[in-house]
PDB file of N, CA and C in Angstrom:
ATOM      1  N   UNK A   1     -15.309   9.359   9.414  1.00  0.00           N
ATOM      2  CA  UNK A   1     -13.951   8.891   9.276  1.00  0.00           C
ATOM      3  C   UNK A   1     -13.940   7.378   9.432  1.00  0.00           C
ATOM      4  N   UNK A   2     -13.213   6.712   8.441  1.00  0.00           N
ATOM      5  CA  UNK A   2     -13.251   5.072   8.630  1.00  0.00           C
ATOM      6  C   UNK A   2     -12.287   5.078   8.940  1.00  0.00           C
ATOM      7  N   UNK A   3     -12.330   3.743  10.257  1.00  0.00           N
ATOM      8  CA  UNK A   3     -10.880   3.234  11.111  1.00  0.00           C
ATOM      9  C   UNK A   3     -10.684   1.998   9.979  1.00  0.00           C
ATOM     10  N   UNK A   4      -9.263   2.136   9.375  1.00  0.00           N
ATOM     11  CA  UNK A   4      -8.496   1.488   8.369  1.00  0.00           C
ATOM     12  C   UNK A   4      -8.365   0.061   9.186  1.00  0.00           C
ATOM     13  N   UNK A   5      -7.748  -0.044   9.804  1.00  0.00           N
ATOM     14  CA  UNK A   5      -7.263  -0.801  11.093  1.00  0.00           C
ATOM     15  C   UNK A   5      -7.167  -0.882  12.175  1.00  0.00           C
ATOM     16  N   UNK A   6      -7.275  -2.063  12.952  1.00  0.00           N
ATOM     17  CA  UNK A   6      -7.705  -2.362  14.552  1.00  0.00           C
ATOM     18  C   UNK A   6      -6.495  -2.355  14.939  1.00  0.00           C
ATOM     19  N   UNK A   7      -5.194  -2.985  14.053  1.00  0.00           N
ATOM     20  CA  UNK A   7      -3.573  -3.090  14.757  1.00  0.00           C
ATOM     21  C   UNK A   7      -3.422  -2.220  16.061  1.00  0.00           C
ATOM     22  N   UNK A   8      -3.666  -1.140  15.465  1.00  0.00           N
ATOM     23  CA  UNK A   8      -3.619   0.533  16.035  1.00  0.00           C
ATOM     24  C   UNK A   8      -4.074   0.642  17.182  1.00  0.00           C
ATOM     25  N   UNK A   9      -5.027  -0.340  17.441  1.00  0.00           N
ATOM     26  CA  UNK A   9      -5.596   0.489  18.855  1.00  0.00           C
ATOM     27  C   UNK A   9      -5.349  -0.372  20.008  1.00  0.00           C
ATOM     28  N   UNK A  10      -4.233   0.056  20.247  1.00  0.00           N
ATOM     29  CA  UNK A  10      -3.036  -0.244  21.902  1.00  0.00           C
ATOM     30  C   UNK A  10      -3.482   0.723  22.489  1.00  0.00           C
ATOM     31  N   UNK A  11      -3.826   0.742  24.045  1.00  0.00           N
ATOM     32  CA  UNK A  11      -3.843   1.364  24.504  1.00  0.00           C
ATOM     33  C   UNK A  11      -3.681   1.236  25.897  1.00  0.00           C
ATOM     34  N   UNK A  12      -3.001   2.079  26.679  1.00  0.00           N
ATOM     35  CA  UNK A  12      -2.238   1.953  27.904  1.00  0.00           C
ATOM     36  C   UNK A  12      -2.868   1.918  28.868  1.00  0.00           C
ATOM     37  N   UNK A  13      -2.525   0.678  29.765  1.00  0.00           N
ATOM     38  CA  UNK A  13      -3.494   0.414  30.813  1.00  0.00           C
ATOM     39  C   UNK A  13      -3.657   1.235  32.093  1.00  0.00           C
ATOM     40  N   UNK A  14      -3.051   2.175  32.168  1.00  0.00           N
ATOM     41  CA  UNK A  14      -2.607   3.310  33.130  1.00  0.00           C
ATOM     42  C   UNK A  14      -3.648   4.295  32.391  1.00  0.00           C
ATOM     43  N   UNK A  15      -3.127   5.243  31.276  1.00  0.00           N
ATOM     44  CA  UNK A  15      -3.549   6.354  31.092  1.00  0.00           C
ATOM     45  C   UNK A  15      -4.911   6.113  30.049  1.00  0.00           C
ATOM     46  N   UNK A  16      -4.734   4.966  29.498  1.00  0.00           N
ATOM     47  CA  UNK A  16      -5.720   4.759  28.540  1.00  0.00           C
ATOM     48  C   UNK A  16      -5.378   5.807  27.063  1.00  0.00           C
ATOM     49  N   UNK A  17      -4.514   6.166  27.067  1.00  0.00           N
ATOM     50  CA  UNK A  17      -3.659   6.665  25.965  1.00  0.00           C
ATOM     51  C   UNK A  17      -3.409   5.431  25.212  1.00  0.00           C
ATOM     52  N   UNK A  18      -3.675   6.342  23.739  1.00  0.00           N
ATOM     53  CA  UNK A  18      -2.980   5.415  22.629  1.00  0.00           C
ATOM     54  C   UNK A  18      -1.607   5.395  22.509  1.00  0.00           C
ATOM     55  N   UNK A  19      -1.346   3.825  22.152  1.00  0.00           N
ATOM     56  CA  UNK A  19       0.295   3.502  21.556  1.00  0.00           C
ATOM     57  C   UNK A  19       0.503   2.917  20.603  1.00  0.00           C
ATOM     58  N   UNK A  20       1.294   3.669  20.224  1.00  0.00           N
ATOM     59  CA  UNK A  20       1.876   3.057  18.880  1.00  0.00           C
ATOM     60  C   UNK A  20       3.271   2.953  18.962  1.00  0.00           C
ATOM     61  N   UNK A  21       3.901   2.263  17.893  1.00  0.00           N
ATOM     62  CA  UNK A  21       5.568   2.095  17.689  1.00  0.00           C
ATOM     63  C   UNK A  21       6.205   3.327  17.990  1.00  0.00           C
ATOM     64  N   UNK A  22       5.577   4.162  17.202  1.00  0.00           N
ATOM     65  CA  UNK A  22       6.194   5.852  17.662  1.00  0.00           C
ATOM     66  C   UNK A  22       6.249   6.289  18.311  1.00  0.00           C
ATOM     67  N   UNK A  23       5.218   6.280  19.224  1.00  0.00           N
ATOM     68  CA  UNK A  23       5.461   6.611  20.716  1.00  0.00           C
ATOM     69  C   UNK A  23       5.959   5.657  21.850  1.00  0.00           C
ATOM     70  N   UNK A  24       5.969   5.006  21.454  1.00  0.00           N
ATOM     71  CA  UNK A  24       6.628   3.772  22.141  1.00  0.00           C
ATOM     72  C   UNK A  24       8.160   3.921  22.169  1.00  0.00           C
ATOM     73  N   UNK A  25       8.520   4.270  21.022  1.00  0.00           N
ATOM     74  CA  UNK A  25      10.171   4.826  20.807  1.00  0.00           C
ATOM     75  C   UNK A  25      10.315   5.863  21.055  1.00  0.00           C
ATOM     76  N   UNK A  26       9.633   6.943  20.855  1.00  0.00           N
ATOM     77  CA  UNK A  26       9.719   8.452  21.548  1.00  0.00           C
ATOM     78  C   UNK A  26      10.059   8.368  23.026  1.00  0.00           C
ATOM     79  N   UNK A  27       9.142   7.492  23.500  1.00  0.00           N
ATOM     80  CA  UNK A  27       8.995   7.486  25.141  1.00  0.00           C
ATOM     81  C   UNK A  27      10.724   7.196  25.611  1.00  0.00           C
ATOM     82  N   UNK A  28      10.689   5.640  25.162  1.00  0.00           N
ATOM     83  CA  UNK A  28      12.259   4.956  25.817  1.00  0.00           C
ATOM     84  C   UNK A  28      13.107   5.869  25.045  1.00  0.00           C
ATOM     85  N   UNK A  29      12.833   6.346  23.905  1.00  0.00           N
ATOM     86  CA  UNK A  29      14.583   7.295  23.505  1.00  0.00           C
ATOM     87  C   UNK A  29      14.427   8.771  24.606  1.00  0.00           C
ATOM     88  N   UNK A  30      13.421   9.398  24.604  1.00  0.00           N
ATOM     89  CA  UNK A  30      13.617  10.044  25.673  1.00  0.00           C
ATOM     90  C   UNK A  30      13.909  10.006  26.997  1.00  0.00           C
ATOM     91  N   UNK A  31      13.629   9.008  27.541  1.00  0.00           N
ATOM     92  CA  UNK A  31      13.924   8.586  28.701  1.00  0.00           C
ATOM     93  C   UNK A  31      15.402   8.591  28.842  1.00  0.00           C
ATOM     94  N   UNK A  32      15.439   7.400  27.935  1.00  0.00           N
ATOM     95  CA  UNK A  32      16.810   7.030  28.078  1.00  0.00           C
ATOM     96  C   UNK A  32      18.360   7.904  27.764  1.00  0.00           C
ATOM     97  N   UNK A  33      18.310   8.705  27.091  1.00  0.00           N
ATOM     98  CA  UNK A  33      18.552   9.917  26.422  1.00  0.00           C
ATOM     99  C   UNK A  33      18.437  10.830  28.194  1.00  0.00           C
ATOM    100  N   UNK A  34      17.366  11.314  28.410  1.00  0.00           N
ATOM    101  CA  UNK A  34      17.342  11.965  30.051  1.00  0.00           C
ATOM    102  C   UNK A  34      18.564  11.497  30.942  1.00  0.00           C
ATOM    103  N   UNK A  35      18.269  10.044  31.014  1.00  0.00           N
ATOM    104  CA  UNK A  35      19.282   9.369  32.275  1.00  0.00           C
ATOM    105  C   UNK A  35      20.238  10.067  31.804  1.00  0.00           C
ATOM    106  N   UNK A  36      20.550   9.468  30.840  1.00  0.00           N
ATOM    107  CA  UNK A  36      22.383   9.685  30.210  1.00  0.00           C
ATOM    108  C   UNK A  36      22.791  10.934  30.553  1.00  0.00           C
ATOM    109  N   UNK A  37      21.848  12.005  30.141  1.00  0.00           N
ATOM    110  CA  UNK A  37      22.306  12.907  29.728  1.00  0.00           C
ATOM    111  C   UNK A  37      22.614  13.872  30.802  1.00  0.00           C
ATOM    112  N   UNK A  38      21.312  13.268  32.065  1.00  0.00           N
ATOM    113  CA  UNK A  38      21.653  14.378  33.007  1.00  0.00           C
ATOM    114  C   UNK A  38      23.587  13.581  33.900  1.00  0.00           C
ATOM    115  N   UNK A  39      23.407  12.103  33.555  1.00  0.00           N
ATOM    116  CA  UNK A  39      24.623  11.772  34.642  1.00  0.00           C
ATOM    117  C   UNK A  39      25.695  12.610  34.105  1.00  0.00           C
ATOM    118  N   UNK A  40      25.703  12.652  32.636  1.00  0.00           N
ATOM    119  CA  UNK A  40      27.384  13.111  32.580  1.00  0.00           C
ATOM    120  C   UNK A  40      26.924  14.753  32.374  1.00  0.00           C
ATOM    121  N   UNK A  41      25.877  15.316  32.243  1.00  0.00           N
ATOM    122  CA  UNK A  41      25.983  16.436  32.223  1.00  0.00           C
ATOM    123  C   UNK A  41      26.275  17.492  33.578  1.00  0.00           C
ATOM    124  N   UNK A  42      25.730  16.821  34.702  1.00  0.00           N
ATOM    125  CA  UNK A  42      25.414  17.880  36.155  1.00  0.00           C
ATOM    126  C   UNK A  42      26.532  17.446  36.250  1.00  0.00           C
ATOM    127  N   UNK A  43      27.576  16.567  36.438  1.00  0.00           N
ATOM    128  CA  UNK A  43      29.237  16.408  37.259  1.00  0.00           C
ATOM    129  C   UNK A  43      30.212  17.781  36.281  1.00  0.00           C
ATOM    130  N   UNK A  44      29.201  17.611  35.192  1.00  0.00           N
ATOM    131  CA  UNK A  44      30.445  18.596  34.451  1.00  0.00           C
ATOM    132  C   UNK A  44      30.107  20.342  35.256  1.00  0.00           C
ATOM    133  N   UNK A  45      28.786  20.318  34.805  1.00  0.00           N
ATOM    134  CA  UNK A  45      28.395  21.697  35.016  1.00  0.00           C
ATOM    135  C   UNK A  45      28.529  22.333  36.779  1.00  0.00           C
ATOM    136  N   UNK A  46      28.529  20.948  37.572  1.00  0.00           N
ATOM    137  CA  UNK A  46      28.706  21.590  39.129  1.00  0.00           C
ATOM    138  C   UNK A  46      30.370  21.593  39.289  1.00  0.00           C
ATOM    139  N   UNK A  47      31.499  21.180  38.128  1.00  0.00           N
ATOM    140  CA  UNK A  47      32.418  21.561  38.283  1.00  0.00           C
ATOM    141  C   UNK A  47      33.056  22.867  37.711  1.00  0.00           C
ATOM    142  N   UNK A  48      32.288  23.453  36.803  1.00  0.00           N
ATOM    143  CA  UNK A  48      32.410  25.087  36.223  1.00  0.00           C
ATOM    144  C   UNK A  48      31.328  26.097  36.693  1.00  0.00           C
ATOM    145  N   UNK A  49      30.184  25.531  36.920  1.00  0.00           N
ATOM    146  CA  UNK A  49      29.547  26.459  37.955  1.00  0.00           C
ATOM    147  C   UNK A  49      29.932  26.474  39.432  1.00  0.00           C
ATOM    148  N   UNK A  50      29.852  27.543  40.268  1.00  0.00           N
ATOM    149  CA  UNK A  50      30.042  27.677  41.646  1.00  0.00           C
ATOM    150  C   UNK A  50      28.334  28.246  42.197  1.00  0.00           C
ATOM    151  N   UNK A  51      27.693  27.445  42.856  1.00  0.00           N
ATOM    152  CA  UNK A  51      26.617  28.246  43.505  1.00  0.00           C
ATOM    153  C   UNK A  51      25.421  27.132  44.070  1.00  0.00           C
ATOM    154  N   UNK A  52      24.465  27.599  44.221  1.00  0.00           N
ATOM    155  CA  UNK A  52      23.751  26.291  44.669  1.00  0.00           C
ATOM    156  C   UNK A  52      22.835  25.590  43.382  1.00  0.00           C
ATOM    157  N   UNK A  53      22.659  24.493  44.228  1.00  0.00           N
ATOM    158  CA  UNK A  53      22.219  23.588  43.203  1.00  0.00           C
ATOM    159  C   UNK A  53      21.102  23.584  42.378  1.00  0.00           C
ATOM    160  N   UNK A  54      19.686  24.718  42.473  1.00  0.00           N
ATOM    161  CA  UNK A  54      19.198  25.091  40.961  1.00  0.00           C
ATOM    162  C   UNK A  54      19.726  25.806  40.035  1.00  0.00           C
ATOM    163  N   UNK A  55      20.847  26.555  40.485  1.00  0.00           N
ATOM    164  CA  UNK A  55      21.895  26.951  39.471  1.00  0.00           C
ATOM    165  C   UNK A  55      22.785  26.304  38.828  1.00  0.00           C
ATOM    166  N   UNK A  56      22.979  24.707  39.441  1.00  0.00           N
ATOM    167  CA  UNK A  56      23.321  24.011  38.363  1.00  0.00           C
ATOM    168  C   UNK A  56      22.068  22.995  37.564  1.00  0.00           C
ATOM    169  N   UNK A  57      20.899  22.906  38.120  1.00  0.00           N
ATOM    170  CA  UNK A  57      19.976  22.512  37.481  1.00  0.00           C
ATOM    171  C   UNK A  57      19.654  24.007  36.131  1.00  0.00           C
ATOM    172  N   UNK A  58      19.418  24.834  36.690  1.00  0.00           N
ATOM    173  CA  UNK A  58      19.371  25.953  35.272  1.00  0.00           C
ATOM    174  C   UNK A  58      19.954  25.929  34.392  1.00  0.00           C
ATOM    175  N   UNK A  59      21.310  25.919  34.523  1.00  0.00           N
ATOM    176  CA  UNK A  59      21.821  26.400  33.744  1.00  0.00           C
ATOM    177  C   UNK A  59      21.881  23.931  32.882  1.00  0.00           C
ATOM    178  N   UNK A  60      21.669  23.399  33.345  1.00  0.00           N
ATOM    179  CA  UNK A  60      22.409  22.089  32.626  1.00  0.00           C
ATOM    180  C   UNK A  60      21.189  21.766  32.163  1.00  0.00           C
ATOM    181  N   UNK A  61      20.045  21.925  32.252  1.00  0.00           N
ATOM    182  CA  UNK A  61      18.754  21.177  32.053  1.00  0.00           C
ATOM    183  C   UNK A  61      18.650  21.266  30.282  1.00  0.00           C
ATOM    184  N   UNK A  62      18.570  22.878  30.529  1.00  0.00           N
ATOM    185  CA  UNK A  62      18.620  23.059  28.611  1.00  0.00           C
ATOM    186  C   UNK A  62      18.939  22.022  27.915  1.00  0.00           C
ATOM    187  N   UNK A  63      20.362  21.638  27.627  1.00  0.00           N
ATOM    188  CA  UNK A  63      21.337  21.671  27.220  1.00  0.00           C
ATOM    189  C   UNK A  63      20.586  19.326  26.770  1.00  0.00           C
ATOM    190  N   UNK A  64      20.722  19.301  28.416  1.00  0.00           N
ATOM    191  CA  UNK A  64      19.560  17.463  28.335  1.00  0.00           C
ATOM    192  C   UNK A  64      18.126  17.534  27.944  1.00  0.00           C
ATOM    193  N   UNK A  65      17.516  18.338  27.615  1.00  0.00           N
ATOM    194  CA  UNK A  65      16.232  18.766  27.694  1.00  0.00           C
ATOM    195  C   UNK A  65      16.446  18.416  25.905  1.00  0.00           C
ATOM    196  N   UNK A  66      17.147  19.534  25.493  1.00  0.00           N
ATOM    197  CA  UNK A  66      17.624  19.294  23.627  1.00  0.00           C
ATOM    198  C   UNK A  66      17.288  17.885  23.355  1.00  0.00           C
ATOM    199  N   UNK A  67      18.482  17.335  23.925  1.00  0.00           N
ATOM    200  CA  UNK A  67      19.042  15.977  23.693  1.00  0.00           C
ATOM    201  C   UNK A  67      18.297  15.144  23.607  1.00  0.00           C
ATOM    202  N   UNK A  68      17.698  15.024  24.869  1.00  0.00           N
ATOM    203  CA  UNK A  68      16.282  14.180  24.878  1.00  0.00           C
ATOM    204  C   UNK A  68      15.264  14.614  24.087  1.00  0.00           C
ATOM    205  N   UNK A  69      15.349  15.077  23.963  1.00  0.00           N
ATOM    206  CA  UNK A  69      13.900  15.607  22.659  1.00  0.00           C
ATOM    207  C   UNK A  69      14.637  15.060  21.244  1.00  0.00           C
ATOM    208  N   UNK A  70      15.778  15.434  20.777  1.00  0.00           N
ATOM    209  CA  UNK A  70      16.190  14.965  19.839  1.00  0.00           C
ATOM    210  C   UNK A  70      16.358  13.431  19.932  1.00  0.00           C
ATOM    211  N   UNK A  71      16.942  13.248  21.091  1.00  0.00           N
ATOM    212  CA  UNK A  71      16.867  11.229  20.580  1.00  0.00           C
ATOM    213  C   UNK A  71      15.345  10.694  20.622  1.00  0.00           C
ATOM    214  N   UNK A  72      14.481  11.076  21.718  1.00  0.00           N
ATOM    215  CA  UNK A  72      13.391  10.743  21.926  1.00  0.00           C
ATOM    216  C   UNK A  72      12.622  10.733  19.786  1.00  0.00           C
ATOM    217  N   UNK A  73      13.417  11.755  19.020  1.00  0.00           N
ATOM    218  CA  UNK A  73      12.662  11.991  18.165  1.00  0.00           C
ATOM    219  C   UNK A  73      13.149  11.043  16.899  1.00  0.00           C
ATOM    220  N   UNK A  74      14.641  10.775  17.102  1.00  0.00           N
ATOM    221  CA  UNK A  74      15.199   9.787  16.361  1.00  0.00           C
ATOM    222  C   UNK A  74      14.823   8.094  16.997  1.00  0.00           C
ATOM    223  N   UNK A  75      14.335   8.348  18.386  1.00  0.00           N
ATOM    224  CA  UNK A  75      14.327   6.581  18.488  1.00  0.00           C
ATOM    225  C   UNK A  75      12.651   6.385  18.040  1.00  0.00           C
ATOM    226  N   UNK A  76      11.889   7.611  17.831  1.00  0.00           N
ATOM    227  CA  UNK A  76      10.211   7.343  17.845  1.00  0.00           C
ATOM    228  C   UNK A  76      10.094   7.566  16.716  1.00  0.00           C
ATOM    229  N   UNK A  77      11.117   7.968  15.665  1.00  0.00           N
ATOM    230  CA  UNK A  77      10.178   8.036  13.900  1.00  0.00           C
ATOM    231  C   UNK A  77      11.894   7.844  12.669  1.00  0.00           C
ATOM    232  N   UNK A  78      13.391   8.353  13.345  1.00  0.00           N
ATOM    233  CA  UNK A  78      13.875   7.901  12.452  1.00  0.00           C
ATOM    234  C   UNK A  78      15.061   7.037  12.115  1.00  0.00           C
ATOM    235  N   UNK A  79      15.164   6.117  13.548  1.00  0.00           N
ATOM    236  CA  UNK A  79      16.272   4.888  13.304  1.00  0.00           C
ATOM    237  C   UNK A  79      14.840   4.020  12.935  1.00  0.00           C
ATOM    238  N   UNK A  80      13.687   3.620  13.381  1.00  0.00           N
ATOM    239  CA  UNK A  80      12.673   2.613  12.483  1.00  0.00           C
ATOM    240  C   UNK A  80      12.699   2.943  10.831  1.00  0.00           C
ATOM    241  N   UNK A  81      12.670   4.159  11.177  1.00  0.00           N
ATOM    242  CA  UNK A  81      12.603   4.342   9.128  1.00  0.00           C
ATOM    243  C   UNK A  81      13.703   3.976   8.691  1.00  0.00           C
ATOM    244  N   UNK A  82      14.427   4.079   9.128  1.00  0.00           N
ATOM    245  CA  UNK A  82      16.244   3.756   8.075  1.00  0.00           C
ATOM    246  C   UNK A  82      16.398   2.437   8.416  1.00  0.00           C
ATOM    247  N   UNK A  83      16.185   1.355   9.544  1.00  0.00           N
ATOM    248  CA  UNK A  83      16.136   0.076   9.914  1.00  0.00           C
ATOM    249  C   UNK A  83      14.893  -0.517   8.670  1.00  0.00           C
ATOM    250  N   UNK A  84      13.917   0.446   8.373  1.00  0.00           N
ATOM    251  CA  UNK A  84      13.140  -0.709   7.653  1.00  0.00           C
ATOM    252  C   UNK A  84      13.389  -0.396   6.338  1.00  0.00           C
ATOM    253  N   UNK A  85      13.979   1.123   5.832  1.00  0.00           N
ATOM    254  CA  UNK A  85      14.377   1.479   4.351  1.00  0.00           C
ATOM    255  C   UNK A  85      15.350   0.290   4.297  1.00  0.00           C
ATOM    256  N   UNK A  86      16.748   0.058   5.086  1.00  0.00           N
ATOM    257  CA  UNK A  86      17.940  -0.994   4.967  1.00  0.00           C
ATOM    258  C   UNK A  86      17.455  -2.150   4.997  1.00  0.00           C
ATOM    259  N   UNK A  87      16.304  -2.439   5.249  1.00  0.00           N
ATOM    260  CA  UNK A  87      16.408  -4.092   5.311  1.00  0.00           C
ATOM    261  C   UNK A  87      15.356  -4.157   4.340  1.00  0.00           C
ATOM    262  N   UNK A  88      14.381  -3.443   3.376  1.00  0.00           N
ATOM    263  CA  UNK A  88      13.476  -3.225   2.277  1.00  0.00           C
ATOM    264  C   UNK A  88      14.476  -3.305   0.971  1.00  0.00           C
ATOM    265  N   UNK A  89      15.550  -2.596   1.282  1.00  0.00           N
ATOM    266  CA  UNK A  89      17.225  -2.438   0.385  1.00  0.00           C
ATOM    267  C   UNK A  89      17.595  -3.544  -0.018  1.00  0.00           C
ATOM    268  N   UNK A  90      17.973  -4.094   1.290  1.00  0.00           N
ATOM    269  CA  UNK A  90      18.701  -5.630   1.240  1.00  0.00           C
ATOM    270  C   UNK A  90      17.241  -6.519   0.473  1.00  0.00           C
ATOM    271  N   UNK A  91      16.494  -6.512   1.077  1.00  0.00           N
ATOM    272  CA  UNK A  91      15.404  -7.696   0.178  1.00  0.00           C
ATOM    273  C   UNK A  91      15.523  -7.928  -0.823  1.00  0.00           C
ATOM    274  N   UNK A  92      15.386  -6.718  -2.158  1.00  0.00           N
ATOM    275  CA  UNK A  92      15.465  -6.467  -3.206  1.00  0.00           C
ATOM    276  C   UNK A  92      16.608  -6.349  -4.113  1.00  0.00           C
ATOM    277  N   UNK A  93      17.456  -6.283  -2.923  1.00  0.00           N
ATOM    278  CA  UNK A  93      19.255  -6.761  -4.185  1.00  0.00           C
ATOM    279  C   UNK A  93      18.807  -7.703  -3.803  1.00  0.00           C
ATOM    280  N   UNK A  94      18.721  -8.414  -2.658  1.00  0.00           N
ATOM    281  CA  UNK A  94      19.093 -10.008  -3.093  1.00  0.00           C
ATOM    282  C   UNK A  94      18.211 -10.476  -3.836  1.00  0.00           C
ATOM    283  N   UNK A  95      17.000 -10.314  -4.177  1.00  0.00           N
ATOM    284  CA  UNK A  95      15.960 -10.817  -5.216  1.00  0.00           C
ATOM    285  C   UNK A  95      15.976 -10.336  -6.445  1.00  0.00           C
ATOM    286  N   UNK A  96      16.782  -9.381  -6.756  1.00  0.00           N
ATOM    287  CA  UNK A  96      17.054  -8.762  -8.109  1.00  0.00           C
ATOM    288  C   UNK A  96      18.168  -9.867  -8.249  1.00  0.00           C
ATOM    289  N   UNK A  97      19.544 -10.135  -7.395  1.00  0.00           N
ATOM    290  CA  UNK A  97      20.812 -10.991  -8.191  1.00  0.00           C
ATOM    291  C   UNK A  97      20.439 -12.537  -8.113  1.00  0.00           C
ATOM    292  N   UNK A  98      19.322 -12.719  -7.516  1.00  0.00           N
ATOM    293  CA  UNK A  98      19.147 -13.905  -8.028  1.00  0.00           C
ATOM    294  C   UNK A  98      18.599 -14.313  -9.255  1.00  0.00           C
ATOM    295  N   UNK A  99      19.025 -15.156 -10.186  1.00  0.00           N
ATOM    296  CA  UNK A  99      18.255 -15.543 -11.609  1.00  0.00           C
ATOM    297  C   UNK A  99      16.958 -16.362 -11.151  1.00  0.00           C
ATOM    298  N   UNK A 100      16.246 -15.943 -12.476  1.00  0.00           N
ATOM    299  CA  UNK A 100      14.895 -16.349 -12.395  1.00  0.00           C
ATOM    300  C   UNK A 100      14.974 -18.095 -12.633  1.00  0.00           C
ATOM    301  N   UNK A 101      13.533 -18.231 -12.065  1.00  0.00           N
ATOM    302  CA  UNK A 101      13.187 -19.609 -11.714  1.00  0.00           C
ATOM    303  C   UNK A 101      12.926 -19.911 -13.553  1.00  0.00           C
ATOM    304  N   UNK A 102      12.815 -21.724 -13.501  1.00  0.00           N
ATOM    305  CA  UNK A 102      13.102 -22.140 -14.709  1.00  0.00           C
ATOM    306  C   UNK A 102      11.374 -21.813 -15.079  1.00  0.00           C
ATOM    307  N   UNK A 103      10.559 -22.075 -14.689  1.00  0.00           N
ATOM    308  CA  UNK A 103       9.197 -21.613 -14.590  1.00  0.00           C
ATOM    309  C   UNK A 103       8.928 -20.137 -15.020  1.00  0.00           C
ATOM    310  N   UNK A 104       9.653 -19.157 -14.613  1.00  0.00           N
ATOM    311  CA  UNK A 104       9.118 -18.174 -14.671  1.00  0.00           C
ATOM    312  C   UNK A 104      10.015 -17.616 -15.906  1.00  0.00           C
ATOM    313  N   UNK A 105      11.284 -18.235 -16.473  1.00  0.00           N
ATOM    314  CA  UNK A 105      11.804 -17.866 -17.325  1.00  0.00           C
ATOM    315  C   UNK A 105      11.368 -18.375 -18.765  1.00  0.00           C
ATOM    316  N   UNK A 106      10.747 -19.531 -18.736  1.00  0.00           N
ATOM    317  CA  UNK A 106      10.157 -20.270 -19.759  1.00  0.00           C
ATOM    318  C   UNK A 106       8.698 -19.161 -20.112  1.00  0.00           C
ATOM    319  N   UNK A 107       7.873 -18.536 -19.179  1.00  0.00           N
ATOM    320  CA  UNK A 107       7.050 -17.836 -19.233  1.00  0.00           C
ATOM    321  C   UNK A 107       7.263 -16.693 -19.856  1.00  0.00           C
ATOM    322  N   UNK A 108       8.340 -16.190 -19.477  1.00  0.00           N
ATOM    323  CA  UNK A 108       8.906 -14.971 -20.197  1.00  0.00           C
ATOM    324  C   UNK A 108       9.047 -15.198 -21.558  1.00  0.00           C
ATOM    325  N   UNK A 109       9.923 -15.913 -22.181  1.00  0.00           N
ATOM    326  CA  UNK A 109       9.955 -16.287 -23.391  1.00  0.00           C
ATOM    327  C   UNK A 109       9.092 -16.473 -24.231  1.00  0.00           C
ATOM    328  N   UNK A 110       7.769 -16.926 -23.899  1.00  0.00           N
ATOM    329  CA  UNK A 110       6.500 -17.627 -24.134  1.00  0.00           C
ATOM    330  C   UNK A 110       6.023 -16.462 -24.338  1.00  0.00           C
ATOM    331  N   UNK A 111       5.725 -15.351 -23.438  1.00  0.00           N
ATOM    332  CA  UNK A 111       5.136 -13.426 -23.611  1.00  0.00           C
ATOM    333  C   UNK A 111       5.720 -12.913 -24.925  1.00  0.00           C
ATOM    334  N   UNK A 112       6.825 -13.324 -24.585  1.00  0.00           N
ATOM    335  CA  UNK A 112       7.948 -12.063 -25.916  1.00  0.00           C
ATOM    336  C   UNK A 112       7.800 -12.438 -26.908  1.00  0.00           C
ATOM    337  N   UNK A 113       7.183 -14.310 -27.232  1.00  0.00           N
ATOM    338  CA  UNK A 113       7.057 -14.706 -28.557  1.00  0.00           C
ATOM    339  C   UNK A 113       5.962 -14.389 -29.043  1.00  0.00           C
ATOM    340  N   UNK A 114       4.859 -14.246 -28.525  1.00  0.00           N
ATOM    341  CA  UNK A 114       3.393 -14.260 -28.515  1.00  0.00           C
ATOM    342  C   UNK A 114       3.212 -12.922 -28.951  1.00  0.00           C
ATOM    343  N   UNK A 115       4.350 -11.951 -28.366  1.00  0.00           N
ATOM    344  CA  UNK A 115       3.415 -10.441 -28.639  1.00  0.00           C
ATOM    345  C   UNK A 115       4.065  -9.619 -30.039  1.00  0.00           C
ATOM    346  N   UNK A 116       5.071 -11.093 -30.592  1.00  0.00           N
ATOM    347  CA  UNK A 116       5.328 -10.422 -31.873  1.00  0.00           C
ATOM    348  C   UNK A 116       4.852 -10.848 -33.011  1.00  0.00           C
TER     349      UNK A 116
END
């Protein structure tokens, strides 16, 4: 197997695990996604559950557990893709509505005459 590229090889000074952008965003959207999710979730659930408190960890964990997995999965593979599809977007209108350089339009002309 040939290594394409060296970019790639981050690796964490703790676990010695590889990092990349993707996991790098997986990590903080999950995380962050966790915090959130457990603050506003356990005030709700210890006010409709009655009992002790792994019964409100049971029953609320699911529910942040989702969540975090789902943002963890949108901040590690698909707000980067739509941030770099939108700004790949934008490049190319604006370089399509701009008119061509006097150089490169004189060239053109010069092709189209030549190949008839």
């Amino acid at each position: 197997m040939v290594d394409s590229g060296h970019d790639n090889d981050i690796i964490c000074h703790h676990c010695a695990g590889p990092l990349t952008k993707t996991l790098i965003g997986s990590a903080v959207g999950g995380t962050a996604s966790a915090f959130i999710g457990f603050n506003h979730v356990m005030p709700i659930v210890r006010k409709w559950i009655k009992g002790p408190m792994w019964l409100h960890f049971l029953v609320g964990a699911p529910p942040v557990i989702v969540l975090s997995s789902a943002c963890a999965g949108l901040a590690g593979g698909t707000v980067p893709a739509l941030a770099q599809l939108a700004s790949s977007s934008y490049q190319a209108a604006v370089l399509s509505s701009q008119p061509p350089q006097a150089g490169e339009n004189h060239k053109m002309h010069k092709s189209t005459a030549s190949s008839l």
